[in-house]
C-alpha atoms as a PDB file:
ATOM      1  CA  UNK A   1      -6.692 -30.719  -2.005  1.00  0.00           C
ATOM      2  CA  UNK A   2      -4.649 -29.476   1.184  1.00  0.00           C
ATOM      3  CA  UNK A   3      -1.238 -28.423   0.470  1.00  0.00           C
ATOM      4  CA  UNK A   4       1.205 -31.516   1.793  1.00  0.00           C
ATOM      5  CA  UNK A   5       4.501 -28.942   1.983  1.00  0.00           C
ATOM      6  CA  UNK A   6       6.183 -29.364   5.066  1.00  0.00           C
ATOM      7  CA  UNK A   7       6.817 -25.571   6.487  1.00  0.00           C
ATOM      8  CA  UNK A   8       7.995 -24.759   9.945  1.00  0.00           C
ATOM      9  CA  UNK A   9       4.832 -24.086  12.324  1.00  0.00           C
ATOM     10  CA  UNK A  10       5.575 -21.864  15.744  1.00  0.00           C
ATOM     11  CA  UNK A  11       2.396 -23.578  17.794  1.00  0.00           C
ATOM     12  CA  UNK A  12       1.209 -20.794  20.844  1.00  0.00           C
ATOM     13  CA  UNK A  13      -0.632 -22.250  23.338  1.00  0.00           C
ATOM     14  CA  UNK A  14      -2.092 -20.395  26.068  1.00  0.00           C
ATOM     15  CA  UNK A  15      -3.402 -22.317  29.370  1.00  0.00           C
ATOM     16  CA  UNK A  16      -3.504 -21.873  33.011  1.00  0.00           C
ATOM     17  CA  UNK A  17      -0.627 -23.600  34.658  1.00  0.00           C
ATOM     18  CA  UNK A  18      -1.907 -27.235  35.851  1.00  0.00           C
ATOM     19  CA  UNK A  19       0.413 -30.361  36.740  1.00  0.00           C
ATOM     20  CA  UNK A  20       0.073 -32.553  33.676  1.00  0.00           C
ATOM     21  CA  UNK A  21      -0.942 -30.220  30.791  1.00  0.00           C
ATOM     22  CA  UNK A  22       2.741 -30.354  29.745  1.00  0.00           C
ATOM     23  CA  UNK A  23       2.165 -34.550  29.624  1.00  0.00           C
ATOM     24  CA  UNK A  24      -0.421 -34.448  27.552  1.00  0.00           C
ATOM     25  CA  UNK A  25       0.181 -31.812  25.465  1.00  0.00           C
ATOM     26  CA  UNK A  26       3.530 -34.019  23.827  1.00  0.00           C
ATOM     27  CA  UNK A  27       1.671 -37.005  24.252  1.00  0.00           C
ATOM     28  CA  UNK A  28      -0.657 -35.570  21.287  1.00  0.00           C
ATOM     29  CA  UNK A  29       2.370 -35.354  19.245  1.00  0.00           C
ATOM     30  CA  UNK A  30       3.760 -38.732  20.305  1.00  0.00           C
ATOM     31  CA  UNK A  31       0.501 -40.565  19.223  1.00  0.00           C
ATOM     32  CA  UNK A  32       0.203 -38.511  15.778  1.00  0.00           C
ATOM     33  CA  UNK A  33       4.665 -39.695  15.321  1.00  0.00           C
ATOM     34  CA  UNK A  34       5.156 -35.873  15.460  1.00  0.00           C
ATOM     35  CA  UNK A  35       8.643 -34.647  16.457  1.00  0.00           C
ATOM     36  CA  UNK A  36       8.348 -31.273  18.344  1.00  0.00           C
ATOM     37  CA  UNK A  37      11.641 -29.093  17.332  1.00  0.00           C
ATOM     38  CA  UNK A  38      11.231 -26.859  20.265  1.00  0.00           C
ATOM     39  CA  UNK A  39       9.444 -26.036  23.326  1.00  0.00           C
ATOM     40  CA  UNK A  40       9.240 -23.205  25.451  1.00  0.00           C
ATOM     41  CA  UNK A  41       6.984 -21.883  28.440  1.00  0.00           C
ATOM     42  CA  UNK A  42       6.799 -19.161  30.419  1.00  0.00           C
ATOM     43  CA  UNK A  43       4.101 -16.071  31.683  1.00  0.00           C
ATOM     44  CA  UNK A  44       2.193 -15.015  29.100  1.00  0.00           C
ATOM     45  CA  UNK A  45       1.562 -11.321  28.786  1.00  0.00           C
ATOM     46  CA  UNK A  46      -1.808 -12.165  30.722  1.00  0.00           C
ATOM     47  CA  UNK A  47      -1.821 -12.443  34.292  1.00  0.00           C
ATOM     48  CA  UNK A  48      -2.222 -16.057  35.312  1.00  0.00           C
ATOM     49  CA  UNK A  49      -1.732 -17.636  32.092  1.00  0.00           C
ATOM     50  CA  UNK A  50       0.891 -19.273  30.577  1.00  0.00           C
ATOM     51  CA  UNK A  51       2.139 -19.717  27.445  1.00  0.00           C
ATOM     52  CA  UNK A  52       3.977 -23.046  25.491  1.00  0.00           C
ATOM     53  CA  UNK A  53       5.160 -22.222  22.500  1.00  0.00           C
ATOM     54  CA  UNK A  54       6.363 -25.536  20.160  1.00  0.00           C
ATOM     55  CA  UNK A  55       7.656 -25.409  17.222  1.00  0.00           C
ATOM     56  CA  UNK A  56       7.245 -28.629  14.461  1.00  0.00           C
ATOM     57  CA  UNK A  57       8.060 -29.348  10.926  1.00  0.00           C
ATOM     58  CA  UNK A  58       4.957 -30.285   8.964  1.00  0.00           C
ATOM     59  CA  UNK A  59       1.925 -29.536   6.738  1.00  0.00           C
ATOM     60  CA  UNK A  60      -1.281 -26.934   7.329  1.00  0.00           C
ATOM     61  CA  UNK A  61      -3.660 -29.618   7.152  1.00  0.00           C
ATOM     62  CA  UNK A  62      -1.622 -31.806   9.947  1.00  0.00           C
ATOM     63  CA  UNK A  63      -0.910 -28.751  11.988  1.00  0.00           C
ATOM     64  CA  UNK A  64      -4.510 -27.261  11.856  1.00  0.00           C
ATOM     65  CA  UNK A  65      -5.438 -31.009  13.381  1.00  0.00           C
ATOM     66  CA  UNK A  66      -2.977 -31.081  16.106  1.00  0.00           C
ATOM     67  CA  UNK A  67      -4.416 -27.019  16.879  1.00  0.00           C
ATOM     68  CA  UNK A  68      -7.993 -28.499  17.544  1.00  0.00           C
ATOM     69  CA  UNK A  69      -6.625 -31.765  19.466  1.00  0.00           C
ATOM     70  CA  UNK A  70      -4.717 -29.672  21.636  1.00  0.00           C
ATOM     71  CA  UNK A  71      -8.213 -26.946  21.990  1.00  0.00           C
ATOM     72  CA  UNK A  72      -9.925 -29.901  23.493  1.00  0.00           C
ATOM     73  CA  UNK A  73      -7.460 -30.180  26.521  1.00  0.00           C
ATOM     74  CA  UNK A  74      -9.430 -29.088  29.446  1.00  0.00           C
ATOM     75  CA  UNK A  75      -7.121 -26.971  30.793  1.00  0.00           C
ATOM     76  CA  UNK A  76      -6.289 -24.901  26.797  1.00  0.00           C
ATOM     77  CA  UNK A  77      -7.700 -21.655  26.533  1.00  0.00           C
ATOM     78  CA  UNK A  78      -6.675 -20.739  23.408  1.00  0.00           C
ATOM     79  CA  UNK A  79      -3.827 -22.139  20.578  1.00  0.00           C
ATOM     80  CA  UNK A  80      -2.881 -20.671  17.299  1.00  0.00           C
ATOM     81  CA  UNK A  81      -0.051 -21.478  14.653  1.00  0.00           C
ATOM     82  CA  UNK A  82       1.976 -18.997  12.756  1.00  0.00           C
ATOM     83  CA  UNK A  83       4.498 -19.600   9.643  1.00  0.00           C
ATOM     84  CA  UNK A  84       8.049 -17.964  10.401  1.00  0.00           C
ATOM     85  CA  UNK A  85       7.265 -14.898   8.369  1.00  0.00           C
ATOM     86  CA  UNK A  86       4.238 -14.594  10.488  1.00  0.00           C
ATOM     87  CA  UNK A  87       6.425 -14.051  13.491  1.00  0.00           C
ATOM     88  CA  UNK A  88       9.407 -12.642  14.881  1.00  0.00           C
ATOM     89  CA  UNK A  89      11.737 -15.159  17.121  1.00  0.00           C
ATOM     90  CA  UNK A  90      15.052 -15.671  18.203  1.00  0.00           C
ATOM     91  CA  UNK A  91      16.956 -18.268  20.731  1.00  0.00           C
ATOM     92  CA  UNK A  92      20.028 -17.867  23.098  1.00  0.00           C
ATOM     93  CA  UNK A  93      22.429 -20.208  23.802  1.00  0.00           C
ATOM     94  CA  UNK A  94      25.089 -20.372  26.516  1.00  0.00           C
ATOM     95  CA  UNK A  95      28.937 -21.492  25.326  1.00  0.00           C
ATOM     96  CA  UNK A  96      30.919 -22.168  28.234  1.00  0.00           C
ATOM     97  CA  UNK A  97      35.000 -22.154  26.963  1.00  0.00           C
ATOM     98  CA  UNK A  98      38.178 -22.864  28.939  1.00  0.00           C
ATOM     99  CA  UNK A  99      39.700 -19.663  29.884  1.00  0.00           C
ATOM    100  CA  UNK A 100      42.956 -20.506  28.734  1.00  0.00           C
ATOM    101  CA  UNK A 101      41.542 -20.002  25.223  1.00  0.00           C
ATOM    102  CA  UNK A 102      40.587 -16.632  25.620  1.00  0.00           C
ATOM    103  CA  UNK A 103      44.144 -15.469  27.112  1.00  0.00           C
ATOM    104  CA  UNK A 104      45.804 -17.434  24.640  1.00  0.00           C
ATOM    105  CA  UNK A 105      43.661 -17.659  21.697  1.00  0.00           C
ATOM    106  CA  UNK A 106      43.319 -13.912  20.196  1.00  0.00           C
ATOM    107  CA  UNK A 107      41.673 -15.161  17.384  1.00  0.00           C
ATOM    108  CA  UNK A 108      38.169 -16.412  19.590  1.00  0.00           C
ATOM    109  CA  UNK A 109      38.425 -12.675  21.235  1.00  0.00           C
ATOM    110  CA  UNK A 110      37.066 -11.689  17.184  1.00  0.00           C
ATOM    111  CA  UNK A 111      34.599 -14.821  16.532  1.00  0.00           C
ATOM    112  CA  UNK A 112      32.792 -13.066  19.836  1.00  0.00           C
ATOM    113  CA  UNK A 113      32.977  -9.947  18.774  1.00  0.00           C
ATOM    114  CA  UNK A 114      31.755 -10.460  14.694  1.00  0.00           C
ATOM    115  CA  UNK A 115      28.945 -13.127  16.203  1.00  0.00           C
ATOM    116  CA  UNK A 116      27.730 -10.161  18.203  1.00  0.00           C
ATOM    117  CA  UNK A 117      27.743 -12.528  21.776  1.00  0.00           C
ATOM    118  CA  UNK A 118      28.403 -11.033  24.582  1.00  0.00           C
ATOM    119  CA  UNK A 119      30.708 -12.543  27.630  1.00  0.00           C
ATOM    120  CA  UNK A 120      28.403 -13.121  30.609  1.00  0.00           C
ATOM    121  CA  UNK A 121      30.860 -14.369  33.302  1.00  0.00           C
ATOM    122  CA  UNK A 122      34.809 -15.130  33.610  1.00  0.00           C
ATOM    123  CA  UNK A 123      36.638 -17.352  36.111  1.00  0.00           C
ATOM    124  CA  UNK A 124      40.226 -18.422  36.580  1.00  0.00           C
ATOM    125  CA  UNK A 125      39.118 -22.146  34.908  1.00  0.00           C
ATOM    126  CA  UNK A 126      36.298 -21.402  32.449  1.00  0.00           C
ATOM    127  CA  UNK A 127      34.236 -17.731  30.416  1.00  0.00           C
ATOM    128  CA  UNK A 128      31.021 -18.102  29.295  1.00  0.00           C
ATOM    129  CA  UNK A 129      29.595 -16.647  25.721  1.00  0.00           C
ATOM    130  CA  UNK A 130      25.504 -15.621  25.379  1.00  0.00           C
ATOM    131  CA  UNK A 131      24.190 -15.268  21.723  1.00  0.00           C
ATOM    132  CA  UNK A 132      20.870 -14.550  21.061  1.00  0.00           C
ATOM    133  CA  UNK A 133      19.593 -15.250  17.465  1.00  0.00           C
ATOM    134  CA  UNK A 134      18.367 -17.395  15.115  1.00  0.00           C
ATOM    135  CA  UNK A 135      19.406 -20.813  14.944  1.00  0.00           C
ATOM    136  CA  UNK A 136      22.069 -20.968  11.958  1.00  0.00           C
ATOM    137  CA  UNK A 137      23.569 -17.936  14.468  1.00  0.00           C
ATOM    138  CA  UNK A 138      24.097 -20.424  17.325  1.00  0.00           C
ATOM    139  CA  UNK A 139      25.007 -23.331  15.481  1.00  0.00           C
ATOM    140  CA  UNK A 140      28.134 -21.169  13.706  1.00  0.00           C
ATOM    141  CA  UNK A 141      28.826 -19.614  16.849  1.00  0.00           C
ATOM    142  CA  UNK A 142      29.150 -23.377  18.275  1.00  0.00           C
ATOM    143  CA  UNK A 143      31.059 -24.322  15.271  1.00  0.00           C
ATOM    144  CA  UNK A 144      33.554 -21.839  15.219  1.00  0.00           C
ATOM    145  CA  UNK A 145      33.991 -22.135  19.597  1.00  0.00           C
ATOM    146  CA  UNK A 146      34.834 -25.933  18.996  1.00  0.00           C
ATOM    147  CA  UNK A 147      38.255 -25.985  18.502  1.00  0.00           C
ATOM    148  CA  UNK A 148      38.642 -23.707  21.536  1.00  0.00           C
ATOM    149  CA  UNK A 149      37.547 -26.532  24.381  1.00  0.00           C
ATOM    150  CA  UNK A 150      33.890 -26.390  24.348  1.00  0.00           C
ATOM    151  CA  UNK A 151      32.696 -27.555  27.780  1.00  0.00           C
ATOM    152  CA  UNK A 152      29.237 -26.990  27.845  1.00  0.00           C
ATOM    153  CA  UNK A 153      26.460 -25.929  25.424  1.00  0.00           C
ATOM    154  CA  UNK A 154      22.835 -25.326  25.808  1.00  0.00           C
ATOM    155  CA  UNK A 155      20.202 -23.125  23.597  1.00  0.00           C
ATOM    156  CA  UNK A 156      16.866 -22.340  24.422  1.00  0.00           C
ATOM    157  CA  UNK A 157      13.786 -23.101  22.880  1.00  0.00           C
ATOM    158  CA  UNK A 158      12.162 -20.487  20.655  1.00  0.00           C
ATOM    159  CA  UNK A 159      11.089 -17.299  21.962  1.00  0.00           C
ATOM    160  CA  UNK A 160       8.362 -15.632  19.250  1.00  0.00           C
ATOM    161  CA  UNK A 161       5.391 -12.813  19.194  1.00  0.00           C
ATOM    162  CA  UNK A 162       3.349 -12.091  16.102  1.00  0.00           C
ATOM    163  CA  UNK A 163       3.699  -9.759  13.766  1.00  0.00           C
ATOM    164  CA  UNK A 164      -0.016  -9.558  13.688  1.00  0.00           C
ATOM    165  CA  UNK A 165      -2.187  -8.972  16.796  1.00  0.00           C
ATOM    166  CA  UNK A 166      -3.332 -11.790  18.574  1.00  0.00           C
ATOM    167  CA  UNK A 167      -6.976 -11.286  20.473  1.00  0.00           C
ATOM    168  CA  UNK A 168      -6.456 -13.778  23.532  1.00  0.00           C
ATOM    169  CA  UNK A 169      -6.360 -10.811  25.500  1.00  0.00           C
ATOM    170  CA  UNK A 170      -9.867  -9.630  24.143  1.00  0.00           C
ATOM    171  CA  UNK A 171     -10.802 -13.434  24.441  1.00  0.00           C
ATOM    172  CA  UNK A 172     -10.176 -13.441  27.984  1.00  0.00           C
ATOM    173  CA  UNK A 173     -11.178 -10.418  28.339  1.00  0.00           C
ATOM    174  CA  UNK A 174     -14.979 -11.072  26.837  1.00  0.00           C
ATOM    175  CA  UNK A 175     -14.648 -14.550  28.840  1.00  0.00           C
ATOM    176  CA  UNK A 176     -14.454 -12.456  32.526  1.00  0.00           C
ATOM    177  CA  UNK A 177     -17.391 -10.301  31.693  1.00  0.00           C
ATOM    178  CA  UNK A 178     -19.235 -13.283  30.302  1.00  0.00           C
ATOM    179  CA  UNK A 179     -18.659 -15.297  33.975  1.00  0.00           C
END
């Protein structure tokens, strides 16, 4: 019997960039009532491919189904799944503060420097703060910059690579010579 623990699942999918893939892709979720945590693309390490990576909260046997739903999409090469200790992943979020609080606040000058941000940009009316890192890292960090006049707030989606190697390139690579 399959093992019903819900885990956190980082979901790789790589594709060539078409209009819709994006559309159908969630609409898999949707129809299975699966809420995707997070959701990144970008260039994949291959030239011309792309590369979502989603990231749910369920169980092997649910998120070995949704792999081979999202395989039949026409325009999927490849997907895998990976557990977090499979992977290695961070986020970044942007803080953007009132400047008054960092000329009058010496206290916030510390919570950037023991959160290990970094101060991107500063203007007469507003700074902001970058932190990279997991998520309990950016949700303190936007805990503790609260009280300070929080004006805006935005994270990324997770950003992972495997610990392991991962043979799309020698898929794709087999898949040229076989064409």
């Amino acid at each position: 019997m399959a093992d019903k623990e819900l885990k956190t699942y980082t979901i790789s999918i790589y594709s060539e960039n078409n209009v819709g893939l994006l559309n159908r892709i969630s609409s898999i979720f949707l129809k299975r009532h699966f809420n995707i945590e997070s959701l990144t693309t970008s260039q994949s390490e291959i030239k011309d491919v792309f590369r979502f990576v989603i990231v749910v909260n369920i169980d092997e046997e649910r998120v070995k189904k949704l792999i081979q739903q999202i395989e039949k999409q026409v325009d999927v090469i490849k997907a895998y799944y990976h557990t977090d200790e499979e992977t290695i992943f961070q986020e970044t979020a942007l803080y953007k503060v009132k400047s008054s609080s960092l000329f009058e606040e010496r206290h916030i000058q510390n919570i950037i420097k023991e959160s290990h941000a970094n101060i991107v940009t500063v203007s007469p009316e507003f700074f902001v703060i970058e932190k990279t890192g997991f998520r309990n890292e950016t949700d303190r960090l936007h805990q503790d910059l609260a009280p300070f006049g929080l004006l805006q707030f935005v994270r990324s989606g997770r950003i992972s690579v495997t610990k392991s190697k991962m043979e799309i390139t020698e898929l794709l690579s087999k898949f040229k010579k076989d064409n």
